[in-house]
N, C-alpha and C. Protein backbone atom coordinates (compact mmCIF):
# COMPACT_ATOMS: atom_id res chain seq x y z
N UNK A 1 46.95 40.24 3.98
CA UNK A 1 47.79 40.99 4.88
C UNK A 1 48.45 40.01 5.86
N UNK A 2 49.70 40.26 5.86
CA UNK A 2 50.38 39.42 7.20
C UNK A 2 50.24 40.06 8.56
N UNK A 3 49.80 38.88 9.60
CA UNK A 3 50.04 39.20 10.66
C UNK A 3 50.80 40.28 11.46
N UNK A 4 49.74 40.75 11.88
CA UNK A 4 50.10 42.36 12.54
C UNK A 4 51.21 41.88 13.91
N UNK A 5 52.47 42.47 13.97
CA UNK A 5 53.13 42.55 15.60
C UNK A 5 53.49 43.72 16.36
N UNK A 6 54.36 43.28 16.74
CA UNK A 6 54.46 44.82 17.56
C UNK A 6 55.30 45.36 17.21
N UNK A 7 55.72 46.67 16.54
CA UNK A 7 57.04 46.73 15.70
C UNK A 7 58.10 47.77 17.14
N UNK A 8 57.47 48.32 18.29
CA UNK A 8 58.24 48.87 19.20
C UNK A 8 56.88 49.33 20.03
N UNK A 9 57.72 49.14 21.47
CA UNK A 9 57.01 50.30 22.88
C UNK A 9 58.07 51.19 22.89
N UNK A 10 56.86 52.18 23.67
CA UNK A 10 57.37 53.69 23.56
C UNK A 10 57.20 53.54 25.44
N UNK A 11 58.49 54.04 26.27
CA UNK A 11 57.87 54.08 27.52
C UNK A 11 58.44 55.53 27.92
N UNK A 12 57.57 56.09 28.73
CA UNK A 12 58.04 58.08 28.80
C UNK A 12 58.31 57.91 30.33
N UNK A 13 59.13 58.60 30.55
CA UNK A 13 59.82 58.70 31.70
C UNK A 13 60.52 60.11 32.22
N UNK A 14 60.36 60.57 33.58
CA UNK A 14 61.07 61.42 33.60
C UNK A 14 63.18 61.36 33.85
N UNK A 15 63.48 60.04 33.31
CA UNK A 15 64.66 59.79 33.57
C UNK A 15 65.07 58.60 33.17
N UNK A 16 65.65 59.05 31.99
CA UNK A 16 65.83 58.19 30.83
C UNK A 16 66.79 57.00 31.49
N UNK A 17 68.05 57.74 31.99
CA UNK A 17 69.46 57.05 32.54
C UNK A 17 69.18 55.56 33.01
N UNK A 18 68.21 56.06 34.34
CA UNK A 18 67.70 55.40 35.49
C UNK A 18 66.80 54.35 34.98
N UNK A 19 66.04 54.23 33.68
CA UNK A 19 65.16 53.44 33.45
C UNK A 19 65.81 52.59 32.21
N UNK A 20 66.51 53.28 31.69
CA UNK A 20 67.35 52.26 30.87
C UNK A 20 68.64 51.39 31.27
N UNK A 21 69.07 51.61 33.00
CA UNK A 21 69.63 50.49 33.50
C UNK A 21 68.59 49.60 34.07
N UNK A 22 67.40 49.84 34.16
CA UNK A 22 66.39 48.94 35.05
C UNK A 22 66.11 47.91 33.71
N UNK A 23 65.76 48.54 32.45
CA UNK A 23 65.44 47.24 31.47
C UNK A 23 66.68 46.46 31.31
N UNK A 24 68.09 46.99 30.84
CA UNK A 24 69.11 46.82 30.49
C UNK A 24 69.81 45.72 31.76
N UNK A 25 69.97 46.08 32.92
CA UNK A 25 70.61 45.26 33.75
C UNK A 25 69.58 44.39 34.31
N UNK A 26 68.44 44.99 35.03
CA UNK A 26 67.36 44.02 35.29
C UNK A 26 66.76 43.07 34.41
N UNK A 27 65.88 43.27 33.08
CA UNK A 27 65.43 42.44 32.59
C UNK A 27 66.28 42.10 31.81
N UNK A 28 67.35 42.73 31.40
CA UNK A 28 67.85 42.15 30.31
C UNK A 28 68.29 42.17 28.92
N UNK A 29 67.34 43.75 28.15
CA UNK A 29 67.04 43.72 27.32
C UNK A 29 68.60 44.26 26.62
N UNK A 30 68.78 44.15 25.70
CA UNK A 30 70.19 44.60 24.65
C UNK A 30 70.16 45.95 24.25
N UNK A 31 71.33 47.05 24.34
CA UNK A 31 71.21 47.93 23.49
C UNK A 31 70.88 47.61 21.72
N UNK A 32 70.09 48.37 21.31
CA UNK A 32 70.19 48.84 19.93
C UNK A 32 71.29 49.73 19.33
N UNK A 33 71.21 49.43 18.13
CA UNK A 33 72.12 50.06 17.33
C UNK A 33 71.40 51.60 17.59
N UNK A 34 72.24 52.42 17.07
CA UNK A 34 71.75 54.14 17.46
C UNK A 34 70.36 54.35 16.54
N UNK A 35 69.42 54.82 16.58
CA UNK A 35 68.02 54.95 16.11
C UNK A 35 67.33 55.94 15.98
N UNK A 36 67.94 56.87 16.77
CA UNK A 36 67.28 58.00 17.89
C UNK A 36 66.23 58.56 16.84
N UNK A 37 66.98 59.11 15.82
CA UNK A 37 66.21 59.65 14.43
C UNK A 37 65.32 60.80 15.00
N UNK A 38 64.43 61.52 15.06
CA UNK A 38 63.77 62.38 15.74
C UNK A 38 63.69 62.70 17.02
N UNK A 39 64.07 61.68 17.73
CA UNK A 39 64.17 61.89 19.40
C UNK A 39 65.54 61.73 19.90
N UNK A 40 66.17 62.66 19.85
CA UNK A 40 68.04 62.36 19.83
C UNK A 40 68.10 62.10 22.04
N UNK A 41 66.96 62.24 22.56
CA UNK A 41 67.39 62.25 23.89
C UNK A 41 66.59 60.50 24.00
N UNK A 42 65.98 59.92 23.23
CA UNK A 42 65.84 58.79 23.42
C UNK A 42 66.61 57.51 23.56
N UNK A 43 66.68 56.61 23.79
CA UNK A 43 67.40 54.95 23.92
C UNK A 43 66.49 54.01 23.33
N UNK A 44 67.37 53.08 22.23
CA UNK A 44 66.42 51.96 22.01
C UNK A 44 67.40 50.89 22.66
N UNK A 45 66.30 49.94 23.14
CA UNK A 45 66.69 48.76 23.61
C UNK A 45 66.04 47.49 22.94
N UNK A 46 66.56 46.31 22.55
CA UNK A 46 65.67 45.25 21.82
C UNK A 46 65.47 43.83 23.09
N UNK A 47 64.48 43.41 22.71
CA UNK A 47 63.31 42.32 23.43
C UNK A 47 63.09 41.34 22.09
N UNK A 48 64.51 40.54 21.84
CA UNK A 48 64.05 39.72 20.90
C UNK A 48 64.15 40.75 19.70
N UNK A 49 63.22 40.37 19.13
CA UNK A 49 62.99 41.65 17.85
C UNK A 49 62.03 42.64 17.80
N UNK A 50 61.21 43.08 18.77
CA UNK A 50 61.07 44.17 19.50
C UNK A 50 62.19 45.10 20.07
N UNK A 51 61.62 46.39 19.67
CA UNK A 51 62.14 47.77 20.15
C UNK A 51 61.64 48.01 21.16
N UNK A 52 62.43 48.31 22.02
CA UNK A 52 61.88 49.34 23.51
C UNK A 52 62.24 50.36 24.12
N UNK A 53 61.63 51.70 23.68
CA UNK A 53 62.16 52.73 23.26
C UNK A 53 61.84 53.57 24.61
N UNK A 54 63.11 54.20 25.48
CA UNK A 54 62.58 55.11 26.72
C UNK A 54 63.08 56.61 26.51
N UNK A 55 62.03 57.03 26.43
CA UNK A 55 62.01 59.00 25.73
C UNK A 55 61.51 59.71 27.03
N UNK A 56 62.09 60.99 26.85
CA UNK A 56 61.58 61.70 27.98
C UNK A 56 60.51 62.33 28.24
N UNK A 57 59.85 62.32 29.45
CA UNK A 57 58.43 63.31 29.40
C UNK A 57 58.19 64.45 28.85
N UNK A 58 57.72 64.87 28.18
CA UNK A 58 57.08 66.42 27.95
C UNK A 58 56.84 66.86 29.76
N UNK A 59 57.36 68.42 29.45
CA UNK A 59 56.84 69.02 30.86
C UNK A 59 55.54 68.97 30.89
N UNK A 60 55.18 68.96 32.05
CA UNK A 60 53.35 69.07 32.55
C UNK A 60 52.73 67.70 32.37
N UNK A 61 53.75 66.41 31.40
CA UNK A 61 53.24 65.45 31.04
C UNK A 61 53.05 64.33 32.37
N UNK A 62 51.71 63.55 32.71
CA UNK A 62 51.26 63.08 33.36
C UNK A 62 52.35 61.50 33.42
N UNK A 63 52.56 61.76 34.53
CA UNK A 63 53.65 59.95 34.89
C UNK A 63 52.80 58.63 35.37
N UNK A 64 53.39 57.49 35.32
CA UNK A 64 52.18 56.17 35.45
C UNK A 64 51.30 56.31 36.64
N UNK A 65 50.00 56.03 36.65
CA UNK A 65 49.10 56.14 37.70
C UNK A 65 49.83 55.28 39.06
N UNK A 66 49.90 55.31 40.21
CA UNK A 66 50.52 54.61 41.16
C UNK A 66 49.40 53.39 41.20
N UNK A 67 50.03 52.23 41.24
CA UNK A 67 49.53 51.01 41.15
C UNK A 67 48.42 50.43 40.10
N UNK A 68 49.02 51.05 38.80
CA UNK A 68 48.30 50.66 37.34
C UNK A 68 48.58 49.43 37.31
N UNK A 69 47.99 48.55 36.73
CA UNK A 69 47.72 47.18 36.35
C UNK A 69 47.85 47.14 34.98
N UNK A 70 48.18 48.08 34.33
CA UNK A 70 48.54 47.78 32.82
C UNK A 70 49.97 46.97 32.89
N UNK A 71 50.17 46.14 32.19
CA UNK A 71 51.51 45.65 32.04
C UNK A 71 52.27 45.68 30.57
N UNK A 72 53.70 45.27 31.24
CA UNK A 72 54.06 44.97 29.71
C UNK A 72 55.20 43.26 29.61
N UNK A 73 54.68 42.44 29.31
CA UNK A 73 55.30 40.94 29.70
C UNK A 73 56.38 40.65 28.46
N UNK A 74 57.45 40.49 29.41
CA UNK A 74 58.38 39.62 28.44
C UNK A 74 58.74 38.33 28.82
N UNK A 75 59.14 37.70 27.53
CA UNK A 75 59.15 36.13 27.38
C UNK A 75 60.34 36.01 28.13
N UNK A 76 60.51 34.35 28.81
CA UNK A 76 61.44 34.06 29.13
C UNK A 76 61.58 32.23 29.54
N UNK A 77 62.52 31.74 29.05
CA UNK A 77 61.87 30.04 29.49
C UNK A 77 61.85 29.45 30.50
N UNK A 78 61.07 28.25 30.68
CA UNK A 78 60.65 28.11 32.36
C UNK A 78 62.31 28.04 32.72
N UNK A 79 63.05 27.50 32.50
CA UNK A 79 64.05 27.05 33.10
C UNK A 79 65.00 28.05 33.82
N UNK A 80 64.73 29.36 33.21
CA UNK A 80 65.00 30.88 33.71
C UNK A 80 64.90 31.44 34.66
N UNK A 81 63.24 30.80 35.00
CA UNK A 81 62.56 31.70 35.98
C UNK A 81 63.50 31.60 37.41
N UNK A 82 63.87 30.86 38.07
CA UNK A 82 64.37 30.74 39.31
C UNK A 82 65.86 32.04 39.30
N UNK A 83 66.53 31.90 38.25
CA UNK A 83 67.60 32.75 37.90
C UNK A 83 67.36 33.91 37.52
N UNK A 84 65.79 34.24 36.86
CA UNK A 84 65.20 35.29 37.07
C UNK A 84 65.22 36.15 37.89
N UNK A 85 64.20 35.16 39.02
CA UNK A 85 64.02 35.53 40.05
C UNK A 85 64.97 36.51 40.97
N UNK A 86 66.69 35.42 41.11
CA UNK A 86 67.68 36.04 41.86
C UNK A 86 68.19 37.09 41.48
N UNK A 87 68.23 37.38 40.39
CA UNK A 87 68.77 38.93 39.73
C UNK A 87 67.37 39.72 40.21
N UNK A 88 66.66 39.36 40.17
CA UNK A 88 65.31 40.90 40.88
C UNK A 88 65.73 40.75 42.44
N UNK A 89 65.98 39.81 43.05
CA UNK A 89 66.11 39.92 44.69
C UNK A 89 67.62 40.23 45.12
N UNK A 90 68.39 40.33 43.92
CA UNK A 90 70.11 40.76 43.89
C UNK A 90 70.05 42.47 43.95
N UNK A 91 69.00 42.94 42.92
CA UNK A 91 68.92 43.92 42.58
C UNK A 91 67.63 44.78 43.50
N UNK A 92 67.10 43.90 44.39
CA UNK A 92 66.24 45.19 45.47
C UNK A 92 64.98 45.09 44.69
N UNK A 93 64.54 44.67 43.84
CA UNK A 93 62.81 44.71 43.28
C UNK A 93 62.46 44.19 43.60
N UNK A 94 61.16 43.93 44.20
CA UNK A 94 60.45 42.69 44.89
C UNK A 94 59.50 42.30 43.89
N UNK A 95 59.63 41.25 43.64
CA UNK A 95 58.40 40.53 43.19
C UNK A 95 56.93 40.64 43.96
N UNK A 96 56.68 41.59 43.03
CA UNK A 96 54.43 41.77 43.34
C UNK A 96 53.49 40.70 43.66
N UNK A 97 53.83 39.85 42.42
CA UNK A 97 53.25 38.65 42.25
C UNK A 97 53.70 37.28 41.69
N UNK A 98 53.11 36.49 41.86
CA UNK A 98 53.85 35.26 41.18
C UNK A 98 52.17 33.91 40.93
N UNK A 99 52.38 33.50 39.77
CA UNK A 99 51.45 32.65 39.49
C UNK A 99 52.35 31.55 38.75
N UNK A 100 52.06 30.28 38.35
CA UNK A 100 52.80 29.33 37.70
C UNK A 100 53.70 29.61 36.29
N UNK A 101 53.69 30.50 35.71
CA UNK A 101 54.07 31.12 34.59
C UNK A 101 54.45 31.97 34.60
N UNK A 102 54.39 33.32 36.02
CA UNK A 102 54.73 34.53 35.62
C UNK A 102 54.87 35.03 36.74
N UNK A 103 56.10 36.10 36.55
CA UNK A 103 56.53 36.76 37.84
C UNK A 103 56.17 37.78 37.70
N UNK A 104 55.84 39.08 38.61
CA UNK A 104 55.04 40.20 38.13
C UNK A 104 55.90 41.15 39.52
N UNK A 105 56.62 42.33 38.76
CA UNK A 105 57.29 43.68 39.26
C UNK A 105 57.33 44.85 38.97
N UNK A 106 57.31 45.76 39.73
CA UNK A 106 57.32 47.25 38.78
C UNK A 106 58.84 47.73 38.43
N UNK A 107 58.83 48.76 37.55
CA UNK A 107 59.85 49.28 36.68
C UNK A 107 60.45 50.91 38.09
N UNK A 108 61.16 51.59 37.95
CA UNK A 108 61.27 52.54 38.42
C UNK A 108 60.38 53.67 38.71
N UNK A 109 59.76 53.52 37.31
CA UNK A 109 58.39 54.64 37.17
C UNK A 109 57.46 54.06 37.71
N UNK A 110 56.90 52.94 38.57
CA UNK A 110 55.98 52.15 38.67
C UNK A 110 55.23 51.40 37.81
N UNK A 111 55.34 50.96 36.60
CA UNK A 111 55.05 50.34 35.65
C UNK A 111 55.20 49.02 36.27
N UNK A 112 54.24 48.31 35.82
CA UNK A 112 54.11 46.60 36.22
C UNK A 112 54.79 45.92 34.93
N UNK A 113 55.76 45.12 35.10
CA UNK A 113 56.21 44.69 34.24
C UNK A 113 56.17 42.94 34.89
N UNK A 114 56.22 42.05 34.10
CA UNK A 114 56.36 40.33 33.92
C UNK A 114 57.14 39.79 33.28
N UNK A 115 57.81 39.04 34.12
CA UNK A 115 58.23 37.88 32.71
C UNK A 115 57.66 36.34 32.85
N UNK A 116 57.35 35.97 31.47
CA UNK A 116 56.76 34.84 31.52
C UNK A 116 56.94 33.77 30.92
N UNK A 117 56.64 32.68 31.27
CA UNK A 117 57.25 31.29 30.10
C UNK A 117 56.06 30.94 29.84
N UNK A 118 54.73 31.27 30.04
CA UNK A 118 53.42 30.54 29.41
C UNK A 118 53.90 29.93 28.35
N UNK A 119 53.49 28.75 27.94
CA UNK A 119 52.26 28.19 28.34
C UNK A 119 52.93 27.30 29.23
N UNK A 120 54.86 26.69 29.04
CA UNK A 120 55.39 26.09 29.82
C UNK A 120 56.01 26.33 31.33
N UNK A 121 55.64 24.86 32.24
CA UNK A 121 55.78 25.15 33.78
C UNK A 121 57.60 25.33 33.73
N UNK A 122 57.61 25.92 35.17
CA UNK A 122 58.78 25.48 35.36
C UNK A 122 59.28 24.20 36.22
N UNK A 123 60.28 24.00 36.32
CA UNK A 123 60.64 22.64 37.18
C UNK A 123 60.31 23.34 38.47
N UNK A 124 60.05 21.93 39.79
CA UNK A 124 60.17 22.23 40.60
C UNK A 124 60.61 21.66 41.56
């Protein structure tokens, strides 16, 4: 068997619009070609060759715990990070955290999201 990856995230939201300019203009990520296929109110967005798919809540459906620590990290090379950086402080997100490799912010829904260049530093 070949190596298992990730073939797509699913992220539920009560507001599709709003969270698909936060991946799209904030991190970055590219529209997909149309996909919707069963979920016609969904958006795919690609991460490389990852799918990142934002669908809407079911009513009554439970939204991210406030200050979950689950994340979801995307790649990015050291040489980025500083230019990273200025598009999150252009755009009003504050950076949570920061360690030598990785910047750490939440999404609209409060989702902790990263981007990271592990294993390489950046300049400094």
């Amino acid at each position: 068997m070949d190596a298992v990856r990730i073939h797509h995230l699913a992220l539920r939201t009560a507001d599709v619009v709003r969270l698909e300019a936060f991946y799209r203009d904030v991190v970055g990520l590219v529209p997909a070609r149309d996909e919707r296929g069963e979920c016609p109110a969904s958006v795919w967005l690609l991460a490389g060759e990852t799918r990142v798919m934002l669908e809407p809540l079911d009513s009554g459906e439970a939204t991210v715990p406030a200050g979950s620590l689950e994340l979801t990290a995307f790649a990015i090379e050291a040489g980025e990070r500083a230019r990273f950086e200025e598009r999150l402080a252009r755009s009003g997100v504050p950076v949570e955290q920061r360690t030598d490799f990785t910047l750490y912010f939440r999404d609209p829904d409060g989702r902790r999201v990263a981007v990271s260049h592990y294993p390489d530093r950046a300049a400094r």
